[in-house]
C-alpha atoms as a PDB file:
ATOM      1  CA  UNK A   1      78.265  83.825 116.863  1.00  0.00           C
ATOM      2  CA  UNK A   2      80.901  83.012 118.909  1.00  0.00           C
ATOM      3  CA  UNK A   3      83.547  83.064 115.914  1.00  0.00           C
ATOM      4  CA  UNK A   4      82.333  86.654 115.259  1.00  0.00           C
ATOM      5  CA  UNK A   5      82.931  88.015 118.213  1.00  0.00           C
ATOM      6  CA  UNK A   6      86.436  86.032 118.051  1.00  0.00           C
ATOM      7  CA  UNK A   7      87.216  87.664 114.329  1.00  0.00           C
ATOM      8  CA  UNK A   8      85.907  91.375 115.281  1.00  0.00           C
ATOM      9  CA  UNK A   9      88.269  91.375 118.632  1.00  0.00           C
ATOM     10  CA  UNK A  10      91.061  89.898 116.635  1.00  0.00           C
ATOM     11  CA  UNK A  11      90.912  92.356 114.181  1.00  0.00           C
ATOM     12  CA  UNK A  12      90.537  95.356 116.691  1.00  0.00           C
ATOM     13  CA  UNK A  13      93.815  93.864 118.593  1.00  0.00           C
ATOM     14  CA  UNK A  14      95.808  93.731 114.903  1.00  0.00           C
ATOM     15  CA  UNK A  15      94.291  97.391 114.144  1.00  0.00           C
ATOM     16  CA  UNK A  16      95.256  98.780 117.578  1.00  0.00           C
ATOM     17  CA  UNK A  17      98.632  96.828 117.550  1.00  0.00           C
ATOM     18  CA  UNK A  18      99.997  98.552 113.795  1.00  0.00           C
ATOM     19  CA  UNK A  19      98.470 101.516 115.114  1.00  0.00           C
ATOM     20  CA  UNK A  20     100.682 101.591 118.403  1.00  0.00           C
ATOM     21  CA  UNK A  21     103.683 100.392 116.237  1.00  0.00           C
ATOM     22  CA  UNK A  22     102.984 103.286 113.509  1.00  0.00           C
ATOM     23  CA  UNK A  23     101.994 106.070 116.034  1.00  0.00           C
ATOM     24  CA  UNK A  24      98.883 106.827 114.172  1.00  0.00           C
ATOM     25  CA  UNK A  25      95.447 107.179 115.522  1.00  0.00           C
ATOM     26  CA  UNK A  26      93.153 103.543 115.386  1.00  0.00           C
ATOM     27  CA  UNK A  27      90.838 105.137 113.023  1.00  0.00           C
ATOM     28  CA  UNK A  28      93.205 106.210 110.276  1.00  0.00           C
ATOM     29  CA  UNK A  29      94.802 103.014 110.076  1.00  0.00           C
ATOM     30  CA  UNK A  30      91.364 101.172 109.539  1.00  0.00           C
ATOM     31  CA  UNK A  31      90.394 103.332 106.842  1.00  0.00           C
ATOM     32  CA  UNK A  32      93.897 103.374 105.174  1.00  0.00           C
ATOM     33  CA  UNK A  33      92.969  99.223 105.410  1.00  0.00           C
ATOM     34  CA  UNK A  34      89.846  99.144 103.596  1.00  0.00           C
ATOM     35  CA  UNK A  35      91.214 101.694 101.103  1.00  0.00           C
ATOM     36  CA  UNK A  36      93.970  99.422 100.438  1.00  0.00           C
ATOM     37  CA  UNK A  37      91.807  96.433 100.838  1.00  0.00           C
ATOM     38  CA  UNK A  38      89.634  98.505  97.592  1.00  0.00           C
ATOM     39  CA  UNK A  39      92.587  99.148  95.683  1.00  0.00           C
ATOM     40  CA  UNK A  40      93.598  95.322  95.564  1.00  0.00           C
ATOM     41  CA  UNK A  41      90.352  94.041  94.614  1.00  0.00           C
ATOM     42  CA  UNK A  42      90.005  96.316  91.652  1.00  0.00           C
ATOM     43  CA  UNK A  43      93.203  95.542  90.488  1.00  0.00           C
ATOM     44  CA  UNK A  44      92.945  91.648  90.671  1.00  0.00           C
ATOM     45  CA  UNK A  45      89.512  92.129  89.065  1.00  0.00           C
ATOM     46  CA  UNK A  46      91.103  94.069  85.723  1.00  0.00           C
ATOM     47  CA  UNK A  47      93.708  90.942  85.726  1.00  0.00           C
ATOM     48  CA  UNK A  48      91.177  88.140  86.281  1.00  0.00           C
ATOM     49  CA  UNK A  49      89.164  90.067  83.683  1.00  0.00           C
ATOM     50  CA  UNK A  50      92.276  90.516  81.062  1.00  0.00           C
ATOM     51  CA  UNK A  51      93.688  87.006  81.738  1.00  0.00           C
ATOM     52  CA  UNK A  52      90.041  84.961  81.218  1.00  0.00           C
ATOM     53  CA  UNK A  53      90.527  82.158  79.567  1.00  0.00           C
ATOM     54  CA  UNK A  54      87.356  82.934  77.704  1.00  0.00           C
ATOM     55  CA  UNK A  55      88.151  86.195  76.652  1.00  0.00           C
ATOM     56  CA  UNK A  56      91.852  85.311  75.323  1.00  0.00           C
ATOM     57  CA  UNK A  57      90.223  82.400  73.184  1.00  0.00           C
ATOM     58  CA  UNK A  58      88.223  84.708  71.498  1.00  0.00           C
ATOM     59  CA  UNK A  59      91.122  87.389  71.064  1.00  0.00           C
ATOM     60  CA  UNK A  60      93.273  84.551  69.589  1.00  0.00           C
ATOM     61  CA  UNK A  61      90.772  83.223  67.550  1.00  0.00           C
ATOM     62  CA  UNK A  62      90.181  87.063  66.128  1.00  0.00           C
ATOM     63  CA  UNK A  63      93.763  86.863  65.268  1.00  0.00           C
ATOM     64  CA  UNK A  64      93.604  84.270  62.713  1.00  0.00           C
ATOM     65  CA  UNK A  65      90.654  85.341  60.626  1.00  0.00           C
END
């Protein structure tokens, strides 16, 4: 519980520290975060998806029938 509380107030003080360095309001840069925090995730999950080692076995095997 402790380490939580210890991540949550961490993560206000980085959110309120870009904010003060960006002049923007708190709330906009959290959002922008998880948006770009979104955006990442989908992308590395087409890669992990186009580059599974599974997946390119099969592909290369289709080649050479």
């Amino acid at each position: 519980m402790l380490m939580l509380s210890l991540a949550r107030a961490l993560q206000n003080l980085a959110i309120w520290a870009l904010a003060r360095s960006l002049n923007m309001p708190e709330p906009l840069v959290h959002d922008t975060g998880i948006f770009v925090v979104a955006q990442v995730v989908t992308i590395e999950n087409r890669v992990g998806r186009a580059l599974c080692p599974k997946r390119l076995l099969r592909q290369l095997r289709s080649w050479f029938r």
